[in-house]
PDB file of N, CA and C in Angstrom:
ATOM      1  N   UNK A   1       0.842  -1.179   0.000  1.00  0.00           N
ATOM      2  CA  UNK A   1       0.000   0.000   0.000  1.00  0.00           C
ATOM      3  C   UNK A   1       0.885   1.239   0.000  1.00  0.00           C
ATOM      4  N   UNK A   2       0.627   2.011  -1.182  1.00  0.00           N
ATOM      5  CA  UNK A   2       1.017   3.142  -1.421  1.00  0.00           C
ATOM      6  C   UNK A   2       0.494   4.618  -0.011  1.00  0.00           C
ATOM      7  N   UNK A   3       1.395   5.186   0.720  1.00  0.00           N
ATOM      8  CA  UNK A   3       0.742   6.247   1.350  1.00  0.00           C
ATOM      9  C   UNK A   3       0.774   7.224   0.561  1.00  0.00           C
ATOM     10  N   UNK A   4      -0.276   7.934   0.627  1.00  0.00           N
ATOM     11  CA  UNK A   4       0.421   9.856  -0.099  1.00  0.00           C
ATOM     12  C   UNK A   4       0.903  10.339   0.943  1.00  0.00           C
ATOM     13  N   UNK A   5       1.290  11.259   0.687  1.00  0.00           N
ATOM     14  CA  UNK A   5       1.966  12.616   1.003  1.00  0.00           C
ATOM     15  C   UNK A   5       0.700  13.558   1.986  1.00  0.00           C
ATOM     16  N   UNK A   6       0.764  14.033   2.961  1.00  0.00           N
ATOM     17  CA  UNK A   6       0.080  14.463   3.662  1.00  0.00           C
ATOM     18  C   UNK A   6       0.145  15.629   3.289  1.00  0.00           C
ATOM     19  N   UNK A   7      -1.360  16.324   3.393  1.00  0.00           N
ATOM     20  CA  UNK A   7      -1.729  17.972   2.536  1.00  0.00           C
ATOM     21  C   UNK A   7      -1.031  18.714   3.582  1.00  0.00           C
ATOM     22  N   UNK A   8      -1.377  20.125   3.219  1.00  0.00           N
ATOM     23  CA  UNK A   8      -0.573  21.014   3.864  1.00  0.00           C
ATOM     24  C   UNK A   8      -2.239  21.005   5.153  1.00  0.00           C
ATOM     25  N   UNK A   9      -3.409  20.519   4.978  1.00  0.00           N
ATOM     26  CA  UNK A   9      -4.630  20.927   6.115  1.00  0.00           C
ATOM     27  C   UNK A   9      -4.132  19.687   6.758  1.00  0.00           C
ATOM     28  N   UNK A  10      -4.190  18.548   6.203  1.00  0.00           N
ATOM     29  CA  UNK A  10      -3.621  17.550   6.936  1.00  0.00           C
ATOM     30  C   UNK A  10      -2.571  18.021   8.329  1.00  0.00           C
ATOM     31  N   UNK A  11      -1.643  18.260   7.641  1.00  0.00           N
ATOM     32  CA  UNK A  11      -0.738  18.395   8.223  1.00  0.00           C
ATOM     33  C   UNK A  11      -0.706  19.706   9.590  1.00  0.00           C
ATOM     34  N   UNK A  12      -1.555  21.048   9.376  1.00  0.00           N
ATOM     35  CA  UNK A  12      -2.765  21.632   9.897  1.00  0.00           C
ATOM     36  C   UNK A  12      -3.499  20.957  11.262  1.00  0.00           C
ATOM     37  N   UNK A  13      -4.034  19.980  10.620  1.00  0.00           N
ATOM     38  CA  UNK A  13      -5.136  19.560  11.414  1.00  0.00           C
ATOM     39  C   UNK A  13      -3.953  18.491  12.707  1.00  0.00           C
ATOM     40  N   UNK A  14      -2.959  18.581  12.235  1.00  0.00           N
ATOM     41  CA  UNK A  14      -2.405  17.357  13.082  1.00  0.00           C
ATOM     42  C   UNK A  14      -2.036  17.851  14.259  1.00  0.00           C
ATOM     43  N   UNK A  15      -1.529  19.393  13.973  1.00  0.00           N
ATOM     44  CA  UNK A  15      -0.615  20.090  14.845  1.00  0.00           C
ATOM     45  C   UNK A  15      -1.419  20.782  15.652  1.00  0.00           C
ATOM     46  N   UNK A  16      -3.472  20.894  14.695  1.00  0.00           N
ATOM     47  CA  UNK A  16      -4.008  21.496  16.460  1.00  0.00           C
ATOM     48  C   UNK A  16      -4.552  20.145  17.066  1.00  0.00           C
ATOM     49  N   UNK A  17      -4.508  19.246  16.717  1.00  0.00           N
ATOM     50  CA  UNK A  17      -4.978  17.636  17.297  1.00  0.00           C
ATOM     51  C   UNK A  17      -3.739  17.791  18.292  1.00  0.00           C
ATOM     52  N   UNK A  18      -2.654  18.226  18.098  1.00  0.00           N
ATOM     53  CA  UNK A  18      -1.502  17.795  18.895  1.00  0.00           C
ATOM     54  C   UNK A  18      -1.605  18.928  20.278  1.00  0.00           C
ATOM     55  N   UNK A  19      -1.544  20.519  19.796  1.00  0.00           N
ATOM     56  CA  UNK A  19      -1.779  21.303  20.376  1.00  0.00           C
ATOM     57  C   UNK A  19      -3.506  21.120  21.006  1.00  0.00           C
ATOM     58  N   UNK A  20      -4.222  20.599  20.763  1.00  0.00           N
ATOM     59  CA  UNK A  20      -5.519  20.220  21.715  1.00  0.00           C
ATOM     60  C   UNK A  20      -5.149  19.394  23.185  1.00  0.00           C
ATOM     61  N   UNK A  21      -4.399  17.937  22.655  1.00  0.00           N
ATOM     62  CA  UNK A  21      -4.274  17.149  23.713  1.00  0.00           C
ATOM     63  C   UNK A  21      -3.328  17.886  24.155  1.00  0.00           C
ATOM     64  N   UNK A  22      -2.110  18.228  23.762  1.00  0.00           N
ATOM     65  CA  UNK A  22      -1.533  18.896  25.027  1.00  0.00           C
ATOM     66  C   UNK A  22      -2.042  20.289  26.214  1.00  0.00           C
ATOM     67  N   UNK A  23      -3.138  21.102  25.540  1.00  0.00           N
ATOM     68  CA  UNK A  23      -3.864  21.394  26.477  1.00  0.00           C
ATOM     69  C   UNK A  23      -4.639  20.712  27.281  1.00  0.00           C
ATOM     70  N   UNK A  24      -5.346  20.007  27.240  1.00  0.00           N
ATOM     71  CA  UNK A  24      -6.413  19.276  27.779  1.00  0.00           C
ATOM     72  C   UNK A  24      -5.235  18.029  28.964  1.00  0.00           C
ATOM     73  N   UNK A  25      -3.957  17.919  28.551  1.00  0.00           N
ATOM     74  CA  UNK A  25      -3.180  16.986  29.277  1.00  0.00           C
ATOM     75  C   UNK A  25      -2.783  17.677  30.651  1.00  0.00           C
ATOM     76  N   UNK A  26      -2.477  19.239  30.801  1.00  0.00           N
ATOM     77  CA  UNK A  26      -2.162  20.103  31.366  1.00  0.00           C
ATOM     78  C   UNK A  26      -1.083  19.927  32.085  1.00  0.00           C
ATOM     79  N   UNK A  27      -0.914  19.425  33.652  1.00  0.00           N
ATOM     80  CA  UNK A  27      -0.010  19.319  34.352  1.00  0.00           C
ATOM     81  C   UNK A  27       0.666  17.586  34.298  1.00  0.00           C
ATOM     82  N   UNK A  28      -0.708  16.822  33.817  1.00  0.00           N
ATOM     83  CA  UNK A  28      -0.724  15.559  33.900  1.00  0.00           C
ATOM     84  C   UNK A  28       0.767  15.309  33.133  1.00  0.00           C
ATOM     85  N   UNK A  29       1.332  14.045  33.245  1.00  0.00           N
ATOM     86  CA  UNK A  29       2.562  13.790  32.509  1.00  0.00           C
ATOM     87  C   UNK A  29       2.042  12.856  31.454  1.00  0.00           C
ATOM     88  N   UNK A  30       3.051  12.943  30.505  1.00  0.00           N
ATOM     89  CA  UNK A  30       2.548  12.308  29.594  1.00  0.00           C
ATOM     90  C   UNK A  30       2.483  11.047  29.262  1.00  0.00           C
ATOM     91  N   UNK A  31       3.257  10.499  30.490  1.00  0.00           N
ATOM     92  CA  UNK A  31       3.966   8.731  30.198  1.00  0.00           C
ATOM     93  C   UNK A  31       2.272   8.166  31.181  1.00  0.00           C
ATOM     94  N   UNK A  32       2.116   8.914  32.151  1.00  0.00           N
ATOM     95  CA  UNK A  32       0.348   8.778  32.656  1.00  0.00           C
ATOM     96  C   UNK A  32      -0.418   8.691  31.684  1.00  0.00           C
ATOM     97  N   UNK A  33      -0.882   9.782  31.124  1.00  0.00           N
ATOM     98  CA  UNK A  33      -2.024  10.056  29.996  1.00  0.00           C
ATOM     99  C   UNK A  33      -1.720   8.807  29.083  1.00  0.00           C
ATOM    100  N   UNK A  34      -0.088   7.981  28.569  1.00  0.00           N
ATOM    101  CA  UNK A  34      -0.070   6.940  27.506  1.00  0.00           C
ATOM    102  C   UNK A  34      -0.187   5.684  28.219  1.00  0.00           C
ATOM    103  N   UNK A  35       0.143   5.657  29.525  1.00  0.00           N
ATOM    104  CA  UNK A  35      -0.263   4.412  30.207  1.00  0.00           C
ATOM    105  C   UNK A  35      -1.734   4.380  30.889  1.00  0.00           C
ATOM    106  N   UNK A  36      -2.256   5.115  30.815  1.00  0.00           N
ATOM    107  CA  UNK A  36      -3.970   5.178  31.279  1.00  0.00           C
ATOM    108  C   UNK A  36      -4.754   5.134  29.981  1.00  0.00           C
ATOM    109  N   UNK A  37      -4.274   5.853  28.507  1.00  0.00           N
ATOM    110  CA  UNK A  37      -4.971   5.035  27.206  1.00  0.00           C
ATOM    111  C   UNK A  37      -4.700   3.770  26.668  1.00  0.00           C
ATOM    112  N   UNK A  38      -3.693   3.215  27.373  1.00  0.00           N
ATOM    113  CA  UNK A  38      -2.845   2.296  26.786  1.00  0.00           C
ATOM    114  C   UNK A  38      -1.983   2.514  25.547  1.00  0.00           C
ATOM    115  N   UNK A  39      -1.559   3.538  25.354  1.00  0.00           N
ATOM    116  CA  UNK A  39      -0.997   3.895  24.206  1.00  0.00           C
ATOM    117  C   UNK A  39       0.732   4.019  24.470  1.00  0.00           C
ATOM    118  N   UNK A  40       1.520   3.980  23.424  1.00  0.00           N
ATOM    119  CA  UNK A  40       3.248   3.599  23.801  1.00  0.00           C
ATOM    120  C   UNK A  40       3.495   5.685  24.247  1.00  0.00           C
ATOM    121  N   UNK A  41       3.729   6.026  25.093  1.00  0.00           N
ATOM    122  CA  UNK A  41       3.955   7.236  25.125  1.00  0.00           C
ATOM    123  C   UNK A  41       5.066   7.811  24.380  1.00  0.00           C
ATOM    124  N   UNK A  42       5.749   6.649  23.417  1.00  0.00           N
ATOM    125  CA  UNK A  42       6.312   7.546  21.882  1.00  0.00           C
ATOM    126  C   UNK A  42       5.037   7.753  21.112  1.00  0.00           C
ATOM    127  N   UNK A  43       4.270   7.325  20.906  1.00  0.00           N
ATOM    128  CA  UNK A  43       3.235   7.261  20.450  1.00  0.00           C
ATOM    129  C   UNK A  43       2.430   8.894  20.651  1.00  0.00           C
ATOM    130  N   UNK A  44       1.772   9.102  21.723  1.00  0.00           N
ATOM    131  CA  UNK A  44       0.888  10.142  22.424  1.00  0.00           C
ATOM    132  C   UNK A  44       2.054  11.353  22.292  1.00  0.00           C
ATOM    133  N   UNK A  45       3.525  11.077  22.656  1.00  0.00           N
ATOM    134  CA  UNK A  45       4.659  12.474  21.976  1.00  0.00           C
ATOM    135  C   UNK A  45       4.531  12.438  20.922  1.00  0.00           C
ATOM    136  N   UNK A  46       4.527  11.879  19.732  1.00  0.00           N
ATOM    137  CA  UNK A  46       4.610  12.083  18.289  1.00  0.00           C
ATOM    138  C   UNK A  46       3.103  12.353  17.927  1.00  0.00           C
ATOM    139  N   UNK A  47       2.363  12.182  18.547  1.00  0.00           N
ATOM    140  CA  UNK A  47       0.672  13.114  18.224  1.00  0.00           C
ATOM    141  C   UNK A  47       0.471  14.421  18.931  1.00  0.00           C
ATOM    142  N   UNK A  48       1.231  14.509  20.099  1.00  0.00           N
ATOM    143  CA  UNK A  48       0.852  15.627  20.218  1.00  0.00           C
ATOM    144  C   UNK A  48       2.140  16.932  19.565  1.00  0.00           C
ATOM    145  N   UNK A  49       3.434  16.129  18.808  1.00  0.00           N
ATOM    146  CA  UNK A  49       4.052  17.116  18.334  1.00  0.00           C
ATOM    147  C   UNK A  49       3.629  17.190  17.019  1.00  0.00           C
ATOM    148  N   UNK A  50       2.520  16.803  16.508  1.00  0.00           N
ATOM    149  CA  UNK A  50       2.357  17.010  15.155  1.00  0.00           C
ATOM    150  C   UNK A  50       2.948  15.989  13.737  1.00  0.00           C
ATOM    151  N   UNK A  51       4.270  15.586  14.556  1.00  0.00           N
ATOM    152  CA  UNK A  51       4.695  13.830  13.761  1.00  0.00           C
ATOM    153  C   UNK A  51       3.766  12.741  13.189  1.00  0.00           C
ATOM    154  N   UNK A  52       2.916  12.793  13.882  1.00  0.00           N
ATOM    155  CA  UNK A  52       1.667  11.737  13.258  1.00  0.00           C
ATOM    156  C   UNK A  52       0.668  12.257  13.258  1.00  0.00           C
ATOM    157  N   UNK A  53       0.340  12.840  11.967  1.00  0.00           N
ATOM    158  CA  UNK A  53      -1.103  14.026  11.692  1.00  0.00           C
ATOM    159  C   UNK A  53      -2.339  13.427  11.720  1.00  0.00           C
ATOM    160  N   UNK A  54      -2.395  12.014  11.595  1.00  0.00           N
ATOM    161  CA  UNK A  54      -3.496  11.263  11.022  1.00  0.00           C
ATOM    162  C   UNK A  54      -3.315   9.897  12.171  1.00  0.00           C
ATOM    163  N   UNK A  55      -3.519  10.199  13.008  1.00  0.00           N
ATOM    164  CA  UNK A  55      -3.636   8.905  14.269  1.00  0.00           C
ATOM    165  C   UNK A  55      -4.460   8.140  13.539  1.00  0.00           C
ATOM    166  N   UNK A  56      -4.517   6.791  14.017  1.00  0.00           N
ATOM    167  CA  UNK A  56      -5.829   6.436  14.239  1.00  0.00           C
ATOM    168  C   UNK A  56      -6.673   6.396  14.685  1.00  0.00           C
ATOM    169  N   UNK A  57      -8.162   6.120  14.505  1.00  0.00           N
ATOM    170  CA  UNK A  57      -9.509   6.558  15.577  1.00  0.00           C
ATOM    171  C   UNK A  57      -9.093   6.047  17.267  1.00  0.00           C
ATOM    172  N   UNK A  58      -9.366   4.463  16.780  1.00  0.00           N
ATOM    173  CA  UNK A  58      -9.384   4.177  18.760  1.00  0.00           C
ATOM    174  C   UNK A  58      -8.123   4.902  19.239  1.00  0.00           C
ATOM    175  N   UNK A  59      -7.026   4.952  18.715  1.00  0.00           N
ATOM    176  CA  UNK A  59      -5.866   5.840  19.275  1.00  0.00           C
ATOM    177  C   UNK A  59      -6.355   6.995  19.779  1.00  0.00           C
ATOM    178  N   UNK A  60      -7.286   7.758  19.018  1.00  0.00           N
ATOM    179  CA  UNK A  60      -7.864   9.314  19.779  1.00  0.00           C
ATOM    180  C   UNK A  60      -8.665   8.641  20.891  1.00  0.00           C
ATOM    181  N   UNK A  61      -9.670   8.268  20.146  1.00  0.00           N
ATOM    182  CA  UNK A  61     -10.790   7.926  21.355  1.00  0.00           C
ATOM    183  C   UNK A  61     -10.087   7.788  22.423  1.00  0.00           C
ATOM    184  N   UNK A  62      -9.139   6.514  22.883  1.00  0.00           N
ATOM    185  CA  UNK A  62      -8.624   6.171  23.812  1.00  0.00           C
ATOM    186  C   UNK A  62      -8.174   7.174  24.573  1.00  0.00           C
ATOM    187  N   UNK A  63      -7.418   8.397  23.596  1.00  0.00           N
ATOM    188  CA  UNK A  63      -6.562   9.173  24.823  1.00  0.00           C
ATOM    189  C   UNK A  63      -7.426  10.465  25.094  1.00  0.00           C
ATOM    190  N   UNK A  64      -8.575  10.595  24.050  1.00  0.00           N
ATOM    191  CA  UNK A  64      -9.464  11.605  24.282  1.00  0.00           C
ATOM    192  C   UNK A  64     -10.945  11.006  25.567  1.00  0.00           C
ATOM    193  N   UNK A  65     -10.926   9.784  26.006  1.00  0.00           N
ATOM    194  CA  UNK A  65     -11.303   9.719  27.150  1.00  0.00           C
ATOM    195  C   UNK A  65     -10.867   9.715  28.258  1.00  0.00           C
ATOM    196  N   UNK A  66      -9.219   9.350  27.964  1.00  0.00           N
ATOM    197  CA  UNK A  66      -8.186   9.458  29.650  1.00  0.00           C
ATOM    198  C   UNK A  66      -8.263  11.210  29.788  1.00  0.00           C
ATOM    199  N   UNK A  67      -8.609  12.041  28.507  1.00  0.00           N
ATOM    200  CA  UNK A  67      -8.501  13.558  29.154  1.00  0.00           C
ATOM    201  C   UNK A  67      -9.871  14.296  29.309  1.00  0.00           C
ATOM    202  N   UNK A  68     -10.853  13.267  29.188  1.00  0.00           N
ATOM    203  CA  UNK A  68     -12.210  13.719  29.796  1.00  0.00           C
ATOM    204  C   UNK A  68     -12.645  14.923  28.710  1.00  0.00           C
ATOM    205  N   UNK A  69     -12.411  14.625  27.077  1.00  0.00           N
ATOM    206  CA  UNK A  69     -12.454  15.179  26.194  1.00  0.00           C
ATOM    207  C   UNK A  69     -13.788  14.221  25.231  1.00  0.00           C
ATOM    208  N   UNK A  70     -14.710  14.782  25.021  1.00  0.00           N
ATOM    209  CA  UNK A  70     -15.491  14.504  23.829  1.00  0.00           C
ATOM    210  C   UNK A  70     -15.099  14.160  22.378  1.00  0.00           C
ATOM    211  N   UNK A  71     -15.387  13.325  21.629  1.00  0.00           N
ATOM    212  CA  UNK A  71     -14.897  13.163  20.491  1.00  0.00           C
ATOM    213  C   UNK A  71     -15.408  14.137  19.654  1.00  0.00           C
ATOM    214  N   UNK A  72     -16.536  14.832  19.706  1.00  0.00           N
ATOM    215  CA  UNK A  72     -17.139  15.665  18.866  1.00  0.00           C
ATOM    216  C   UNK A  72     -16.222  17.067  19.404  1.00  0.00           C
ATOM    217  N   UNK A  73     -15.919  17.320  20.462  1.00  0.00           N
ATOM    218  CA  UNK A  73     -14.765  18.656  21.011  1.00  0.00           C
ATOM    219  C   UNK A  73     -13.530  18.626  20.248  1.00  0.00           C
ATOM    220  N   UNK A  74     -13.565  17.453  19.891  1.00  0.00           N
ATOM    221  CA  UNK A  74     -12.344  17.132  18.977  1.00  0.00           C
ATOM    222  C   UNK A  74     -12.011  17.290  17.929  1.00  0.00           C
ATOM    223  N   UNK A  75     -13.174  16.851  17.452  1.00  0.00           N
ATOM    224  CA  UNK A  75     -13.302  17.034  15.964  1.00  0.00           C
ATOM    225  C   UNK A  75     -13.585  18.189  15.285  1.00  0.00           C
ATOM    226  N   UNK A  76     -14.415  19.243  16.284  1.00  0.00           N
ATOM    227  CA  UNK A  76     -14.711  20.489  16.099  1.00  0.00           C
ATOM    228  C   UNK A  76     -13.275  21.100  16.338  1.00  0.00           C
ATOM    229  N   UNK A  77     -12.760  20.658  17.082  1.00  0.00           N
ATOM    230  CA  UNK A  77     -11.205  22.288  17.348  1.00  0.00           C
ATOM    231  C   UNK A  77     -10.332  21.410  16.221  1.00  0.00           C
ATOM    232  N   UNK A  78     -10.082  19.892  15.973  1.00  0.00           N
ATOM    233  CA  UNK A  78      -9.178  20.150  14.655  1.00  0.00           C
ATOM    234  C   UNK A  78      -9.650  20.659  13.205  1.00  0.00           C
ATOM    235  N   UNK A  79     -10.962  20.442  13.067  1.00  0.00           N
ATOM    236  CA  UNK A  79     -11.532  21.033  11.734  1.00  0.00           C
ATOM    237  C   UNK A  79     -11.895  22.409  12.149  1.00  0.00           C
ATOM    238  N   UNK A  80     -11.348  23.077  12.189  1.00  0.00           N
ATOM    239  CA  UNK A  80     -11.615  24.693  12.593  1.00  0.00           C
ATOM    240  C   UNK A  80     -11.318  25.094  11.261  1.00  0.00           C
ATOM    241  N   UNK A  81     -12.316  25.814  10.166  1.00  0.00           N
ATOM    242  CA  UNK A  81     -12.266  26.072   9.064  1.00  0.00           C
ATOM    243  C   UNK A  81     -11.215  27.369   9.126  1.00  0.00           C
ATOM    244  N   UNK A  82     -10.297  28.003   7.804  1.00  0.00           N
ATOM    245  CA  UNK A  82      -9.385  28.967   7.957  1.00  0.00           C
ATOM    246  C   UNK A  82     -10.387  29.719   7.477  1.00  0.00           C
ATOM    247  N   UNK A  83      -9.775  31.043   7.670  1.00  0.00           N
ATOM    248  CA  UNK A  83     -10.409  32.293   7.102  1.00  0.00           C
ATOM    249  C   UNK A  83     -10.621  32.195   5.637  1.00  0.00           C
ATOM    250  N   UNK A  84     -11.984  32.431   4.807  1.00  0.00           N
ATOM    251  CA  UNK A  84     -11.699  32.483   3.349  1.00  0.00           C
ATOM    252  C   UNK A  84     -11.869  31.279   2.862  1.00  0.00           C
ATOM    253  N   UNK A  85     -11.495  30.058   3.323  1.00  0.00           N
ATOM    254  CA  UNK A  85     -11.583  28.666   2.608  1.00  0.00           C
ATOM    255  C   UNK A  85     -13.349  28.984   2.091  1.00  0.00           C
ATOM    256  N   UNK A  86     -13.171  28.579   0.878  1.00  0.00           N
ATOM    257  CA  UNK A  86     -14.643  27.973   0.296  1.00  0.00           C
ATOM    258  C   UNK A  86     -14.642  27.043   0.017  1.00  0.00           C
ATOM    259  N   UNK A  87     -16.202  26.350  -0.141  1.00  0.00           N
ATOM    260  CA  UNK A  87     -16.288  24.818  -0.182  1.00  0.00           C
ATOM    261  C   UNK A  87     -15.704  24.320  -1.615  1.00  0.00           C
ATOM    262  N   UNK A  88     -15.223  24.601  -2.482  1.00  0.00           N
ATOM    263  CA  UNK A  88     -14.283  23.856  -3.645  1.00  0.00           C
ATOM    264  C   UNK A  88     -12.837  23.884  -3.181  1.00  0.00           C
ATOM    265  N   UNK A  89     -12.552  24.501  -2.064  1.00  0.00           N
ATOM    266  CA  UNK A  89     -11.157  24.360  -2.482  1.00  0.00           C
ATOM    267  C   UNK A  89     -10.182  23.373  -1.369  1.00  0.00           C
ATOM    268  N   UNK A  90      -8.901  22.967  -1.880  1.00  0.00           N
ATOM    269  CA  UNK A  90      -8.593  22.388  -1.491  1.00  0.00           C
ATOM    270  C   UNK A  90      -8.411  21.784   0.066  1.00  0.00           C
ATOM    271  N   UNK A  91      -8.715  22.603   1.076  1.00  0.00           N
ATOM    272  CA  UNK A  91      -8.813  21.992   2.293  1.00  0.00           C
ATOM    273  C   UNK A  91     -10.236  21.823   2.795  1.00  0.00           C
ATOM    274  N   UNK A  92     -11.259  21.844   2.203  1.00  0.00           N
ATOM    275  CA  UNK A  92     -12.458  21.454   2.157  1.00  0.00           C
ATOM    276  C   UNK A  92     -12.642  20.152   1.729  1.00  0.00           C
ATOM    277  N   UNK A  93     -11.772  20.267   0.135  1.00  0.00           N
ATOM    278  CA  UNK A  93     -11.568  18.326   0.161  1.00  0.00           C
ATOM    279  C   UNK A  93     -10.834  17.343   0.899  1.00  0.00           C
ATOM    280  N   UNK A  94      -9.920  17.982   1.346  1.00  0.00           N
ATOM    281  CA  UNK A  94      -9.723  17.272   2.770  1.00  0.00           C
ATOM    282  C   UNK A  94     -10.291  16.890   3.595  1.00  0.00           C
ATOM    283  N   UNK A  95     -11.159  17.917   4.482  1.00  0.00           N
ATOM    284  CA  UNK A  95     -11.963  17.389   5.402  1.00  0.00           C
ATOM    285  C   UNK A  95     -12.999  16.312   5.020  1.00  0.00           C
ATOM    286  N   UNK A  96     -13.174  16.551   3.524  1.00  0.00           N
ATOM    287  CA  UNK A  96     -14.412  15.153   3.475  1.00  0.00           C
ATOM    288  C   UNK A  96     -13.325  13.962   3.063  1.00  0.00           C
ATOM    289  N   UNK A  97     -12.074  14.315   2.473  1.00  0.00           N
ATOM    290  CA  UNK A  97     -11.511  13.009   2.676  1.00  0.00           C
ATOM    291  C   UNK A  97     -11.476  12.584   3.781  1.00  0.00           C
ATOM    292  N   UNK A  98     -11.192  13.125   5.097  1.00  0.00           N
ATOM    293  CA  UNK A  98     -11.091  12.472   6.479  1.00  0.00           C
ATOM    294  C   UNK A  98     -12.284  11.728   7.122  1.00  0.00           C
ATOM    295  N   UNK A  99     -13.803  13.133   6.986  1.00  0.00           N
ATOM    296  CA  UNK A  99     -14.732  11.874   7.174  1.00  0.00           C
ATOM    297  C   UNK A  99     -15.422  10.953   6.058  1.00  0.00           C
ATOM    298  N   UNK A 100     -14.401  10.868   5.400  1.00  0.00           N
ATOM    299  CA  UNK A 100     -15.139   9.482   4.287  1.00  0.00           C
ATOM    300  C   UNK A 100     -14.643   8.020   4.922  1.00  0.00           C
TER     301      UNK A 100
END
C-alpha cells in the first residue's frame, strides 16, 4: 500500500490535534495520559508534536477519554475552518476526505 503525502490541512489539522491534547493533558505527565490510554507514550509524543497528523480513531478515542475530552470537542477544534476557505477548495476536500 502506497501512502500519499500528507496535505498542507492535513498536516494543519495534526498540529491542532496535537496542540488540543496537550492542552487538555495540562499538568498531567505524559507517560500517565499513555499508560492510562494504553498507548506507547512515543506514540501520544509524536501526536501531540504534530509527527503523526493522522492517528488512528481508537488511538484518539482512547486518549481523548483518559482527558475527559469529547470526540465531537475534537473534531470540532481540529476542523476549525481557515479564514476564506470555500467549499471547492482544497482543504475542504480534505476534510471530506477524512470523514469518508
Amino acid at each position: 500500500m502506497v501512502r500519499l503525502p500528507l496535505t498542507p490541512a492535513e498536516v494543519e489539522r495534526g498540529q491542532r490535534l496535537g496542540a488540543l491534547l496537550r492542552r487538555a493533558r495540562a499538568e498531567r505527565s505524559m507517560l500517565e495520559i499513555a499508560l492510562d490510554a494504553r498507548v506507547s507514550p512515543e506514540t501520544l509524543r509524536k501526536i501531540e508534536t504534530g509527527r503523526v497528523a493522522t492517528p488512528a480513531f481508537p488511538t484518539i478515542a482512547a486518549i481523548a477519554d483518559v482527558l475527559g475530552l469529547s470526540l465531537d470537542d475534537v473534531w470540532a477544534e481540529i476542523t476549525q475552518p481557515k479564514y476564506g476557505v470555500e467549499p471547492g477548495s482544497s482543504d475542504h476536500n480534505a476534510r471530506e476526505r477524512l470523514a469518508s
